[in-house]
C-alpha atoms as a PDB file:
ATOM      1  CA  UNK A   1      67.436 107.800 100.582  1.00  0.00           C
ATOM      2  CA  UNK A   2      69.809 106.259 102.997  1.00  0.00           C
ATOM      3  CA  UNK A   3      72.494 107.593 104.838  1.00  0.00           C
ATOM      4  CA  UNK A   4      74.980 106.101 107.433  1.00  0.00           C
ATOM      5  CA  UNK A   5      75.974 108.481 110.058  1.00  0.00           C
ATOM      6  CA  UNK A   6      78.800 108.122 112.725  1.00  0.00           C
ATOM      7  CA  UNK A   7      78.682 110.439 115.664  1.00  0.00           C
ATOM      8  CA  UNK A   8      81.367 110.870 118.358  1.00  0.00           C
ATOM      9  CA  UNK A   9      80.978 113.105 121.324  1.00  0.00           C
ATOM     10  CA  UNK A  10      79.510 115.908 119.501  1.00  0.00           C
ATOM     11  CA  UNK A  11      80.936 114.979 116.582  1.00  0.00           C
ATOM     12  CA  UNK A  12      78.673 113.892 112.852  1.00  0.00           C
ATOM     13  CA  UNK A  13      80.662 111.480 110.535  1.00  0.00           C
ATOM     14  CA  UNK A  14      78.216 111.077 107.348  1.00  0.00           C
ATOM     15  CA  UNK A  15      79.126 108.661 104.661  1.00  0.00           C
ATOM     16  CA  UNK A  16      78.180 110.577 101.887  1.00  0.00           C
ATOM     17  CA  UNK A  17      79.125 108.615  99.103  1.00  0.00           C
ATOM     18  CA  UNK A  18      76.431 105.979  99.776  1.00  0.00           C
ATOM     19  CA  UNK A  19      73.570 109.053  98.801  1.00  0.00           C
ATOM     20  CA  UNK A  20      75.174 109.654  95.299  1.00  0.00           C
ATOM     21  CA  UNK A  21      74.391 113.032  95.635  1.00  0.00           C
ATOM     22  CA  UNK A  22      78.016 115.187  95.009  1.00  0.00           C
ATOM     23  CA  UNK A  23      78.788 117.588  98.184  1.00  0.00           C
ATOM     24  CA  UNK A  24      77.570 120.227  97.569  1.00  0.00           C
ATOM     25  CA  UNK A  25      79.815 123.845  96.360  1.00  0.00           C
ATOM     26  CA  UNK A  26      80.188 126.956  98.270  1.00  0.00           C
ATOM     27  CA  UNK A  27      79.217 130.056  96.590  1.00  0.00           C
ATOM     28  CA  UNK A  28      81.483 132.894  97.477  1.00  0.00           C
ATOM     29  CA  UNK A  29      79.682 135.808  99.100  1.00  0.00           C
ATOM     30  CA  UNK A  30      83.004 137.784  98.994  1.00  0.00           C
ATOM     31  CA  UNK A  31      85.487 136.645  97.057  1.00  0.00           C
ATOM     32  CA  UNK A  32      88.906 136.632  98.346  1.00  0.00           C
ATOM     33  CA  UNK A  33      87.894 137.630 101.592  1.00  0.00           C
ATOM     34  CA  UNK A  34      88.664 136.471 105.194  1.00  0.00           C
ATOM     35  CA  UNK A  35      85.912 136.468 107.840  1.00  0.00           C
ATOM     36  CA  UNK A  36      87.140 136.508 111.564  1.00  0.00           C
ATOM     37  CA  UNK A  37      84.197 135.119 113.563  1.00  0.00           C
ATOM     38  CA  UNK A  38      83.917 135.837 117.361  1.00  0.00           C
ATOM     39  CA  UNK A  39      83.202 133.063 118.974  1.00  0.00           C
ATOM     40  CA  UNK A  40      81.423 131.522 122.021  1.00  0.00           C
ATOM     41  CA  UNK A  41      82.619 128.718 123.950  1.00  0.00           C
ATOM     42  CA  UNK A  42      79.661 126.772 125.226  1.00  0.00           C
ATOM     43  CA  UNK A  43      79.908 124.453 128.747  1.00  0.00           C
ATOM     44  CA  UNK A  44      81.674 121.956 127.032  1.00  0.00           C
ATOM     45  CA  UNK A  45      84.732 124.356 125.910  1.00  0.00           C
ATOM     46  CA  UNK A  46      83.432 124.000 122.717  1.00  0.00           C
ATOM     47  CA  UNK A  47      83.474 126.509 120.128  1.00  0.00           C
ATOM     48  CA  UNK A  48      79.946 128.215 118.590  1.00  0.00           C
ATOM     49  CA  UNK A  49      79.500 131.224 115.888  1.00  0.00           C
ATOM     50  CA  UNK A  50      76.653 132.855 114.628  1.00  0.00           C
ATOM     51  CA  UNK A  51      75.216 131.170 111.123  1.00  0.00           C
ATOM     52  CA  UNK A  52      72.621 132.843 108.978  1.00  0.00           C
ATOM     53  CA  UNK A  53      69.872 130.015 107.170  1.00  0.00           C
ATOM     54  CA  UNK A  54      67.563 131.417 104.681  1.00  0.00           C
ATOM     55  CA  UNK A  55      68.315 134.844 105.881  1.00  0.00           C
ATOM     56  CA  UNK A  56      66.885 133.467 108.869  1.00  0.00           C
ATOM     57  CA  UNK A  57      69.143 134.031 112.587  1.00  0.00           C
ATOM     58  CA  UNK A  58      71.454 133.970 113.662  1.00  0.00           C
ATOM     59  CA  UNK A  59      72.079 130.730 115.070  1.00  0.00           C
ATOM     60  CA  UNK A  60      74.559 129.379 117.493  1.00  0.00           C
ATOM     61  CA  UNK A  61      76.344 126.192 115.700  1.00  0.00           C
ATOM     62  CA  UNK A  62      79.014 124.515 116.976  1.00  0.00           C
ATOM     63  CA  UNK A  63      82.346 124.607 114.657  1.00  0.00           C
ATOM     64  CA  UNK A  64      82.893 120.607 114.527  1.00  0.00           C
ATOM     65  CA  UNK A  65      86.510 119.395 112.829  1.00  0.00           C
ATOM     66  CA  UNK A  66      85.089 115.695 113.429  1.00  0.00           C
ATOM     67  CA  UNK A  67      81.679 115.529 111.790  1.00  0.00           C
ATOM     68  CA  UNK A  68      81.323 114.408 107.874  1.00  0.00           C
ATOM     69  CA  UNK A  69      78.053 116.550 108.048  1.00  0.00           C
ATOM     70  CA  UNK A  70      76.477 119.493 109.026  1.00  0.00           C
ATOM     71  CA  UNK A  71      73.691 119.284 111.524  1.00  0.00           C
ATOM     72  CA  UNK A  72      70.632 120.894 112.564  1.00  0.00           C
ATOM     73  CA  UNK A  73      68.409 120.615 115.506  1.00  0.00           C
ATOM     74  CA  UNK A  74      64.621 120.687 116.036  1.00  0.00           C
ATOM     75  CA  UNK A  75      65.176 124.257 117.337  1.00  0.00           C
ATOM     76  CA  UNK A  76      65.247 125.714 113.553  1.00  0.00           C
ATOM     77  CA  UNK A  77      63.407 122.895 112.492  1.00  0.00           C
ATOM     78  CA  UNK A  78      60.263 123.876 113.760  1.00  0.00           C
ATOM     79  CA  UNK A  79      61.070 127.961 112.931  1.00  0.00           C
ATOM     80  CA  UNK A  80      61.743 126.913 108.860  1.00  0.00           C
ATOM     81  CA  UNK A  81      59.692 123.492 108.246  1.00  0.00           C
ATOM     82  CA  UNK A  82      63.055 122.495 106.491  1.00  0.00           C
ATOM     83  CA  UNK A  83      61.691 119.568 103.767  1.00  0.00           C
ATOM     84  CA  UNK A  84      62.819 116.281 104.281  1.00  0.00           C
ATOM     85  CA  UNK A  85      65.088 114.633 102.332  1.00  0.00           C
ATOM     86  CA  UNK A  86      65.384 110.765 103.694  1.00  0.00           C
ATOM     87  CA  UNK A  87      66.225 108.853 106.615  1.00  0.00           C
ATOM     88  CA  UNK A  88      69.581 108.433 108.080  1.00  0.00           C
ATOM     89  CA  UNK A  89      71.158 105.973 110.760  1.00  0.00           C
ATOM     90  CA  UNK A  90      72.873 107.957 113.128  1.00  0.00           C
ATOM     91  CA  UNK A  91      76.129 105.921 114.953  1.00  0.00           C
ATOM     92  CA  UNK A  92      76.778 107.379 118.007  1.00  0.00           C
ATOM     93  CA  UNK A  93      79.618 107.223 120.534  1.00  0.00           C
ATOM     94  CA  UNK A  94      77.275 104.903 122.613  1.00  0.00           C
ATOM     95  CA  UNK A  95      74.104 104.161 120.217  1.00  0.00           C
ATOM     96  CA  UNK A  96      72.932 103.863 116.543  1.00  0.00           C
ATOM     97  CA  UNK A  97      69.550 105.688 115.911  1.00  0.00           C
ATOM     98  CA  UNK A  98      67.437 106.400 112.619  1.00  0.00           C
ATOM     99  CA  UNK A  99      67.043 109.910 111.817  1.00  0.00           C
ATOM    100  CA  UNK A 100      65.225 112.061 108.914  1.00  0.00           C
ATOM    101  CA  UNK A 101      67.478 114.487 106.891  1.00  0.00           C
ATOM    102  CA  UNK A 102      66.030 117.468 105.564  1.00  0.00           C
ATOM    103  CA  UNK A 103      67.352 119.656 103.092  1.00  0.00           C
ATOM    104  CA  UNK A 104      69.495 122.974 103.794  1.00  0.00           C
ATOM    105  CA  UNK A 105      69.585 125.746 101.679  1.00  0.00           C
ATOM    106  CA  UNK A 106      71.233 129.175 102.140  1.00  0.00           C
ATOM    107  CA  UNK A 107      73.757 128.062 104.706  1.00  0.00           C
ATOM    108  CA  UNK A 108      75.850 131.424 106.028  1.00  0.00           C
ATOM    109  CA  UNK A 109      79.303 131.035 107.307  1.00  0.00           C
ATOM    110  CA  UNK A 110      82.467 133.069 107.046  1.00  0.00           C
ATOM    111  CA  UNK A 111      81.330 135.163 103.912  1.00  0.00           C
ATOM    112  CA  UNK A 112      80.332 132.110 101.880  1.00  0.00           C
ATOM    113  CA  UNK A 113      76.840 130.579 101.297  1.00  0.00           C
ATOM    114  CA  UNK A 114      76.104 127.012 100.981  1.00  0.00           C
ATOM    115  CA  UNK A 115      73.303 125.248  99.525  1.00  0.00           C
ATOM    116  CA  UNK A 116      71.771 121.878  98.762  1.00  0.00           C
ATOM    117  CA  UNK A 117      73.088 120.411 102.374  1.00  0.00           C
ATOM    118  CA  UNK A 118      71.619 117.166 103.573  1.00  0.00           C
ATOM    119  CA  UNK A 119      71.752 117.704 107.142  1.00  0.00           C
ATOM    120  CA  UNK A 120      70.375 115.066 109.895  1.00  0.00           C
ATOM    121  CA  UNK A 121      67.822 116.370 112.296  1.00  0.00           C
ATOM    122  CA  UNK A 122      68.676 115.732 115.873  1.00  0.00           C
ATOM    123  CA  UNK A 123      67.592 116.901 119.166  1.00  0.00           C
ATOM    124  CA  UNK A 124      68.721 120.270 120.378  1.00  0.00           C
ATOM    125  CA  UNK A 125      69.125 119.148 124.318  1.00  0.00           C
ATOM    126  CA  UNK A 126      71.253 116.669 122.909  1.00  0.00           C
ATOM    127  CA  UNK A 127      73.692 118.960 120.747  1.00  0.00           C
ATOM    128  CA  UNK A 128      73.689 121.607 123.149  1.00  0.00           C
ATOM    129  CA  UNK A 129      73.596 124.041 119.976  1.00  0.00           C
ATOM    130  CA  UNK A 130      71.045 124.932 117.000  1.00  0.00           C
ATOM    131  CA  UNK A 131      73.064 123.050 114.980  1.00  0.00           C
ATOM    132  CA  UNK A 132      76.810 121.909 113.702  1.00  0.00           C
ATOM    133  CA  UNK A 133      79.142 122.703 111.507  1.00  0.00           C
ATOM    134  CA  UNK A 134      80.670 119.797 109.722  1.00  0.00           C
ATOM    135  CA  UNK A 135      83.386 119.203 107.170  1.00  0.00           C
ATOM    136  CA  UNK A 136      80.942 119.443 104.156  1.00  0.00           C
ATOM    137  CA  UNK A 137      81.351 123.170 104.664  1.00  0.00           C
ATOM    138  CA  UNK A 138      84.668 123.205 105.697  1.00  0.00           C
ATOM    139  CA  UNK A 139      86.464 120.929 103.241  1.00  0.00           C
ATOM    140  CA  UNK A 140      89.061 122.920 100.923  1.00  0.00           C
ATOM    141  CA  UNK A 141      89.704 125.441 103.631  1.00  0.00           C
ATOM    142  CA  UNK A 142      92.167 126.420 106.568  1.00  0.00           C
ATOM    143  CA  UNK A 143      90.148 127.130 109.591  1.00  0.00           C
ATOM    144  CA  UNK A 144      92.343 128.927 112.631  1.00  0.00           C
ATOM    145  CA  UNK A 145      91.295 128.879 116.067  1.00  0.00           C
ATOM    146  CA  UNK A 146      92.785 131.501 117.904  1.00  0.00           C
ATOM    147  CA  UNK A 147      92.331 130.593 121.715  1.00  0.00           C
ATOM    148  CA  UNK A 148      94.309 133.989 122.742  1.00  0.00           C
ATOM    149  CA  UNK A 149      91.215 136.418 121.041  1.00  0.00           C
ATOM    150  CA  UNK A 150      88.283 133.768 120.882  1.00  0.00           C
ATOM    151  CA  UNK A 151      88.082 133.840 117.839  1.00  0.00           C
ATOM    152  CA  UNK A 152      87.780 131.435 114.280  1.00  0.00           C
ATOM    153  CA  UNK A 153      88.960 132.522 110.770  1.00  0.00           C
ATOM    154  CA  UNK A 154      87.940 130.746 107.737  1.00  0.00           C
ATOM    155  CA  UNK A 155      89.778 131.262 104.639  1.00  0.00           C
ATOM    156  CA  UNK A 156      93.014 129.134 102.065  1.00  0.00           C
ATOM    157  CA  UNK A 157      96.265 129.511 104.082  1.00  0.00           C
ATOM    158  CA  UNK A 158      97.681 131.904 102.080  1.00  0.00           C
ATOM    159  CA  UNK A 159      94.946 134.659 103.547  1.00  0.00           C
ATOM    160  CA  UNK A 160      95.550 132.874 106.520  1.00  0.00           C
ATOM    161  CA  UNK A 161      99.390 134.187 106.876  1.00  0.00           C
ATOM    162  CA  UNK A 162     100.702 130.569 105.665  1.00  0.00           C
ATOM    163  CA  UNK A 163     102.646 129.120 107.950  1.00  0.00           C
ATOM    164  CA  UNK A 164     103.972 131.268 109.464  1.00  0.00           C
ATOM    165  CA  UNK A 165     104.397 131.643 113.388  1.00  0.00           C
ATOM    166  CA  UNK A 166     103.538 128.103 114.441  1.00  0.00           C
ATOM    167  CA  UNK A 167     105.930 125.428 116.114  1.00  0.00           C
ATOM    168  CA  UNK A 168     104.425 122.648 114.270  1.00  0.00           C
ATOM    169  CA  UNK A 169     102.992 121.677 111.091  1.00  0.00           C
ATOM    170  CA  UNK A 170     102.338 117.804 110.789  1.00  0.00           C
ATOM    171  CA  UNK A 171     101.130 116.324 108.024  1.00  0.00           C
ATOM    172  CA  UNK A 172      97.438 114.174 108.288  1.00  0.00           C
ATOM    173  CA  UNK A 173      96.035 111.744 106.854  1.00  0.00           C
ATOM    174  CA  UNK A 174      92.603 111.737 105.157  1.00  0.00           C
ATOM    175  CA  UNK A 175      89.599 109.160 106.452  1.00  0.00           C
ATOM    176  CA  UNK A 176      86.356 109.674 105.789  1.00  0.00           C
ATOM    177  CA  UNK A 177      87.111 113.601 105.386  1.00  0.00           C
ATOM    178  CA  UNK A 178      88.600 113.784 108.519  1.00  0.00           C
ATOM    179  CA  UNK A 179      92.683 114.579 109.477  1.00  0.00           C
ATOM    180  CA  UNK A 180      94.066 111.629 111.614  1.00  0.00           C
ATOM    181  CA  UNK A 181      97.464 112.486 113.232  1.00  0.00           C
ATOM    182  CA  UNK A 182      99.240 109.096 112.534  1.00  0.00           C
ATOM    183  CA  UNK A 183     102.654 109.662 113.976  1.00  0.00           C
ATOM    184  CA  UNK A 184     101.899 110.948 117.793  1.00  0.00           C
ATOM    185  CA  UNK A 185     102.921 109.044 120.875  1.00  0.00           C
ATOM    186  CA  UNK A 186     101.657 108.377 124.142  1.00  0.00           C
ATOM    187  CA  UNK A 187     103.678 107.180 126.883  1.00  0.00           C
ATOM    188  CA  UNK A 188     105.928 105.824 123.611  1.00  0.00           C
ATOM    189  CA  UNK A 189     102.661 103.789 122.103  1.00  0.00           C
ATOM    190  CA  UNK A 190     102.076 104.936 118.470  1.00  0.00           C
ATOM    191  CA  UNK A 191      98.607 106.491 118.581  1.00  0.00           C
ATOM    192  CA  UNK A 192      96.081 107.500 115.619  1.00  0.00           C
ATOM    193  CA  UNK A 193      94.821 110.913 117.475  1.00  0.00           C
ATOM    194  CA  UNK A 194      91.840 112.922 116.124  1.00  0.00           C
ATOM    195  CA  UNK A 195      91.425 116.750 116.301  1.00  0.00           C
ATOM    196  CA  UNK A 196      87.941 117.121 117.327  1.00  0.00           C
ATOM    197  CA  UNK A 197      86.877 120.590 118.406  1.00  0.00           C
ATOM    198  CA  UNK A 198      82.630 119.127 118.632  1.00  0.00           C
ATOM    199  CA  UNK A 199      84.269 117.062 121.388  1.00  0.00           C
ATOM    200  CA  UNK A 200      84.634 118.232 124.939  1.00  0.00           C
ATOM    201  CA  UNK A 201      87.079 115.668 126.505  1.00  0.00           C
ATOM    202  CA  UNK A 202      89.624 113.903 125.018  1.00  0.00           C
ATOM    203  CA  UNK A 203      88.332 109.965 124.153  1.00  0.00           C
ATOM    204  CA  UNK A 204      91.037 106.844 123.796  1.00  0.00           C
ATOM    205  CA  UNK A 205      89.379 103.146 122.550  1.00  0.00           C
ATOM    206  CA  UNK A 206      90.103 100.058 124.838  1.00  0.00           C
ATOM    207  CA  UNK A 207      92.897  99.265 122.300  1.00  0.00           C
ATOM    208  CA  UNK A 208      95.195 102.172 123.691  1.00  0.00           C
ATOM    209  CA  UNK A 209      93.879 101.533 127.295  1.00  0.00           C
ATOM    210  CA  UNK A 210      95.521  97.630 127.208  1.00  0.00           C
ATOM    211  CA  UNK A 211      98.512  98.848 125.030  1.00  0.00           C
ATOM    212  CA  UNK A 212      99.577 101.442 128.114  1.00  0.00           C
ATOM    213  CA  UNK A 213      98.859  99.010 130.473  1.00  0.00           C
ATOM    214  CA  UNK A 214      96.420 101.686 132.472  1.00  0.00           C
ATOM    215  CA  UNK A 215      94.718 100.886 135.666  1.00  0.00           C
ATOM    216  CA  UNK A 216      90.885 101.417 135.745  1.00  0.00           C
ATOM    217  CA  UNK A 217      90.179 104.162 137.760  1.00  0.00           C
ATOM    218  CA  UNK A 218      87.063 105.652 138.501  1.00  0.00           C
ATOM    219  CA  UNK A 219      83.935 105.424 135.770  1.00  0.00           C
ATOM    220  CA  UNK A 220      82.407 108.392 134.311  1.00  0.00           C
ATOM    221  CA  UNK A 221      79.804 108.584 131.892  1.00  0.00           C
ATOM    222  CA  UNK A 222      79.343 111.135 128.119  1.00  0.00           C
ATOM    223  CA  UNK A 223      76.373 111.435 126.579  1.00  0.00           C
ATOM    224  CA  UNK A 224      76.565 111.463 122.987  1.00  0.00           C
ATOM    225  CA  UNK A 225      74.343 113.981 120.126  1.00  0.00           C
ATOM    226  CA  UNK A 226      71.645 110.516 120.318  1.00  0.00           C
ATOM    227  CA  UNK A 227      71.166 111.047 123.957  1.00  0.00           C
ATOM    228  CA  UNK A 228      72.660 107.928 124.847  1.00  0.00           C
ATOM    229  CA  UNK A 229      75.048 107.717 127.634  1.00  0.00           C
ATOM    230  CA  UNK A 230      79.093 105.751 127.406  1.00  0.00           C
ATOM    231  CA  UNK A 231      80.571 104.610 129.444  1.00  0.00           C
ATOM    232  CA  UNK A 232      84.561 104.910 130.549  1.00  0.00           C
ATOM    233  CA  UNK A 233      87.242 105.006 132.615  1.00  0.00           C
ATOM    234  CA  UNK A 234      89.497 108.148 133.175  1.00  0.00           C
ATOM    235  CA  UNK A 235      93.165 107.742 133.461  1.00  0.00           C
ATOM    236  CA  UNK A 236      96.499 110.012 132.967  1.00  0.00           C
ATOM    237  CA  UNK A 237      98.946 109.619 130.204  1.00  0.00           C
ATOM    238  CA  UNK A 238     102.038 111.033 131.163  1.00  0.00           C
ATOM    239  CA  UNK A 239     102.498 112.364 127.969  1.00  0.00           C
ATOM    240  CA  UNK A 240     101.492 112.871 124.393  1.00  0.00           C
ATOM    241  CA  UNK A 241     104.138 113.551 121.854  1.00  0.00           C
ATOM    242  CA  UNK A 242     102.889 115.995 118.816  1.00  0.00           C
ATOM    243  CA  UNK A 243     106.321 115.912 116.721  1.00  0.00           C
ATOM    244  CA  UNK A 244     109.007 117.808 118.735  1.00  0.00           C
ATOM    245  CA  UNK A 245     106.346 119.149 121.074  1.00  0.00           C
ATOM    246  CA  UNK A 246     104.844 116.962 124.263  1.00  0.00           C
ATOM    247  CA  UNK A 247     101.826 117.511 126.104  1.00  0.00           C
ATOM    248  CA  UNK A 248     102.278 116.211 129.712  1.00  0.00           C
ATOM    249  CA  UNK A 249      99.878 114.737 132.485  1.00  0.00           C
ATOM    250  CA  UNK A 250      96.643 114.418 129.894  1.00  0.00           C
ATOM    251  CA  UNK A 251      93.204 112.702 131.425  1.00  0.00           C
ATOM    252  CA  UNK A 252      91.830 110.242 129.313  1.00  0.00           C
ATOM    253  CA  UNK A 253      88.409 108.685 128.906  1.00  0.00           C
ATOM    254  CA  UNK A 254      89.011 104.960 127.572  1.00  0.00           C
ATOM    255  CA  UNK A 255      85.734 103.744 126.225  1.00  0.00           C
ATOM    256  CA  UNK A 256      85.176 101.982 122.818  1.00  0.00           C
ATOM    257  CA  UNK A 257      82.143 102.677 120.231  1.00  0.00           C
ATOM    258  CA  UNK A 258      81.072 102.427 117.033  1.00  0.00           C
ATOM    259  CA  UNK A 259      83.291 106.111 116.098  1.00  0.00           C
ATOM    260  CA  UNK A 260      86.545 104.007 115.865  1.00  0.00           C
ATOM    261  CA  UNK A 261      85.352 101.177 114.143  1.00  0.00           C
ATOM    262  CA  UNK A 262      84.137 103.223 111.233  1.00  0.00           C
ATOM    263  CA  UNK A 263      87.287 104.611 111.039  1.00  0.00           C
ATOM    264  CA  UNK A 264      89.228 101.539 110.787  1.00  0.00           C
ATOM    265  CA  UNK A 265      90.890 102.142 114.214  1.00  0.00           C
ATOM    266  CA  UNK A 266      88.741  99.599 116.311  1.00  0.00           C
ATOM    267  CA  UNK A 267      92.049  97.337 116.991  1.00  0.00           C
ATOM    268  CA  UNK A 268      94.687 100.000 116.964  1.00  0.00           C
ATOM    269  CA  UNK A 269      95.584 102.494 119.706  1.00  0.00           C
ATOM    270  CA  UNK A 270      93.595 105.526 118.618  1.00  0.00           C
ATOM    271  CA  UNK A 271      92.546 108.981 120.430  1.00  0.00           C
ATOM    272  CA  UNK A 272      90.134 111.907 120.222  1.00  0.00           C
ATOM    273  CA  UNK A 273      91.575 114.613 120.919  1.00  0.00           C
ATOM    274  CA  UNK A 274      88.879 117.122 122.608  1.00  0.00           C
ATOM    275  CA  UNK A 275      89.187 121.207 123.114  1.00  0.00           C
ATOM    276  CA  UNK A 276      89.756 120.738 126.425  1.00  0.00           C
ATOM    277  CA  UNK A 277      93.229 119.516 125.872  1.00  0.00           C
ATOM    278  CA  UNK A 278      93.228 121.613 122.922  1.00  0.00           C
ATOM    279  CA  UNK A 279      93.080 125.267 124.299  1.00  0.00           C
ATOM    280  CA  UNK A 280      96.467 124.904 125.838  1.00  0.00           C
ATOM    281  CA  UNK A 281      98.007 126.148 122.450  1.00  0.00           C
ATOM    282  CA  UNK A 282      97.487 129.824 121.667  1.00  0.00           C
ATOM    283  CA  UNK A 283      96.409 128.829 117.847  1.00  0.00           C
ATOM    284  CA  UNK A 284      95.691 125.513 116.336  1.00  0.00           C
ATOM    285  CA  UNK A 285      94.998 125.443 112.796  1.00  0.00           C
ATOM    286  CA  UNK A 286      93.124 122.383 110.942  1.00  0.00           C
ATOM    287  CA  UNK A 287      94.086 123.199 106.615  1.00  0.00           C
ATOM    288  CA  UNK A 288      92.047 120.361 104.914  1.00  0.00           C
ATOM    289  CA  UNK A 289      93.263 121.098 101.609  1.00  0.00           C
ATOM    290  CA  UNK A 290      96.424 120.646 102.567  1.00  0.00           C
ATOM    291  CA  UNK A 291      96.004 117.687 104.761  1.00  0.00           C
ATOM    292  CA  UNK A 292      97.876 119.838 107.635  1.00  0.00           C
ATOM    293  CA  UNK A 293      97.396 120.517 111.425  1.00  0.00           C
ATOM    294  CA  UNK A 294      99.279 123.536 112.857  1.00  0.00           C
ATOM    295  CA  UNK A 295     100.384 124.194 116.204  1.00  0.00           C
ATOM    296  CA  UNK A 296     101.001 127.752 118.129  1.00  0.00           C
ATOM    297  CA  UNK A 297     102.494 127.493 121.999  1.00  0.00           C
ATOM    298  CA  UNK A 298     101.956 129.791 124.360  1.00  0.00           C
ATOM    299  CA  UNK A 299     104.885 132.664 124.671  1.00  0.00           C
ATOM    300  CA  UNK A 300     107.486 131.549 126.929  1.00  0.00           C
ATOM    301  CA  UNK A 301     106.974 127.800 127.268  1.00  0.00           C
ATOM    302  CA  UNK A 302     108.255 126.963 123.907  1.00  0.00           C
ATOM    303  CA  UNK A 303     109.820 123.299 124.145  1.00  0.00           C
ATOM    304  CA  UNK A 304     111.218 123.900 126.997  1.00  0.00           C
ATOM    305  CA  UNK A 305     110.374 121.363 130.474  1.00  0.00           C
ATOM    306  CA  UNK A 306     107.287 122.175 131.788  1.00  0.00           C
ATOM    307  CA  UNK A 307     104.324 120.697 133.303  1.00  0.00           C
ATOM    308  CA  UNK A 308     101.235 122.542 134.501  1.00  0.00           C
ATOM    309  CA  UNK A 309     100.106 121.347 137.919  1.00  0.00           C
ATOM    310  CA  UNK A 310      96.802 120.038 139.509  1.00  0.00           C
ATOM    311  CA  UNK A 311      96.754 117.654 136.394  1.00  0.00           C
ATOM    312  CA  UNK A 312      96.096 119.997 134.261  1.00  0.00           C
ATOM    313  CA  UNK A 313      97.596 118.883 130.454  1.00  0.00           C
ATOM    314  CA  UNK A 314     101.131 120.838 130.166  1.00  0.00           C
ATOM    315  CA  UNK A 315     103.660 121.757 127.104  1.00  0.00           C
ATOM    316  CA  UNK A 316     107.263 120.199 127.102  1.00  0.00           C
END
């Protein structure tokens, strides 16, 4: 069996209808009920929790909003002998590379058990985690990062207080299983911008780069999950317009890869947004049954003017 995989940062996009195999279904380990999961933030500002497999762990996963697929390393490969279940190709943000999948059964997360996963096997000192958490055990669900307390909770919305309490709610659209934000601006150029808390920085292709006009600065380098290394150019947006809220003086990496060609957005201006620029909010919330992406300010900025010095992103 063969898969094709897109990877992005730290982020797994699988193509899952090309297996035939149906995603798999959660079974409820308690029904109706909300599981608020501490979490750690890795050196990439990423978010990890705790995950249970075959009563084996924990593990440290990251939580990733971008990847089609869940993921698991060599770490717990060699502790289970996981059975393999095909090859995969494996598109990174900087390489394409073959990889086995092996089969995942009794999956723990957020009071719900998942079985029957086909997960690729990558390198652990690539990941930076025992594994990832991807959409095929996130889809149908609202998860809520709470920056303020650290923490994730996975549950519907309605558990999840609705709506309630945030200062936007913008409606996505579905690719692939992932929520694009179609309607955001930056510096007044209509950009396709990705959540994506498996990334660390915030990514724009060479489409957005010549639309804004920006200078080259100086080169920097990402490695992505395959080990490979991109390469890009950092420069500032002025701003980034989320609805009626702006984010102000945002660093960008502009580098294209194979992530925004699968995607569609190859030739249009399009943008990963990474939890660096994301933990400015106090709560973001991703709802993919909904199709929804919720936004919590910090007290006291509001929409009023204000940018954060020493180019750090700011709220308007």
């Amino acid at each position: 069996m063969s898969l094709n995989l897109l990877v992005a940062s730290a982020m797994i996009l699988a193509a899952q209808a090309s297996s035939g195999v149906p995603a798999p279904a959660p079974i409820e380990a308690v029904a109706d009920q909300t599981e608020i999961v501490e979490s750690q933030t890795d050196r990439y500002h990423r978010l990890t929790v705790p995950v249970m497999i075959e009563g084996q762990g924990p593990y440290d996963f990251l939580v990733d909003t971008g990847s089609e697929a869940t993921v698991v390393t060599d770490r717990i490969q060699q502790q289970l002998g996981l059975r393999s279940a095909g090859n995969a190709v494996v598109v990174g943000m900087a390489s394409r590379v073959a990889v086995e999948l092996v089969m995942l059964d009794g999956l723990e997360f957020a009071a719900r058990v998942f079985d029957g996963l086909e997960a690729p096997l990558l390198a652990a000192h690539n990941v930076g985690a025992d594994g990832i958490l991807g959409l095929d055990t996130l889809q149908d669900l609202r998860v809520l990062i709470d920056f303020r307390d650290n923490t994730i909770a996975v549950n519907d919305a309605a558990a999840l207080g609705g709506n309630r309490g945030y200062d936007i709610v913008i409606r996505a659209r579905r690719k692939l299983g992932r929520l694009i934000i179609t309607e955001a601006t930056i510096d007044n150029v209509k950009t396709a911008v990705i959540l994506d808390t498996g990334a660390q920085t915030s990514i724009g292709n060479l489409a957005l780069q010549n639309k804004l006009r920006a200078r080259k600065r100086e080169l920097v380098s990402n490695k992505d999950v395959n080990g490979f290394d991109i390469l890009g150019s950092i420069g500032v947006a002025r701003s980034l317009k989320l609805d009626k809220m702006q984010i102000n003086n945002l660093p960008i990496m502009f580098a294209d890869g194979p992530a925004f060609a699968q995607l569609g957005l190859a030739g249009k201006p399009a943008m990963i947004l990474g939890m660096r620029d994301l933990r400015i909010f106090d709560r973001v919330a991703i709802d993919f049954a909904t199709r929804q992406i919720l936004f919590d300010a910090p007290p006291g900025i509001g929409f009023e003017s204000r940018t954060r010095s020493g180019g750090v992103p700011g709220l308007l």
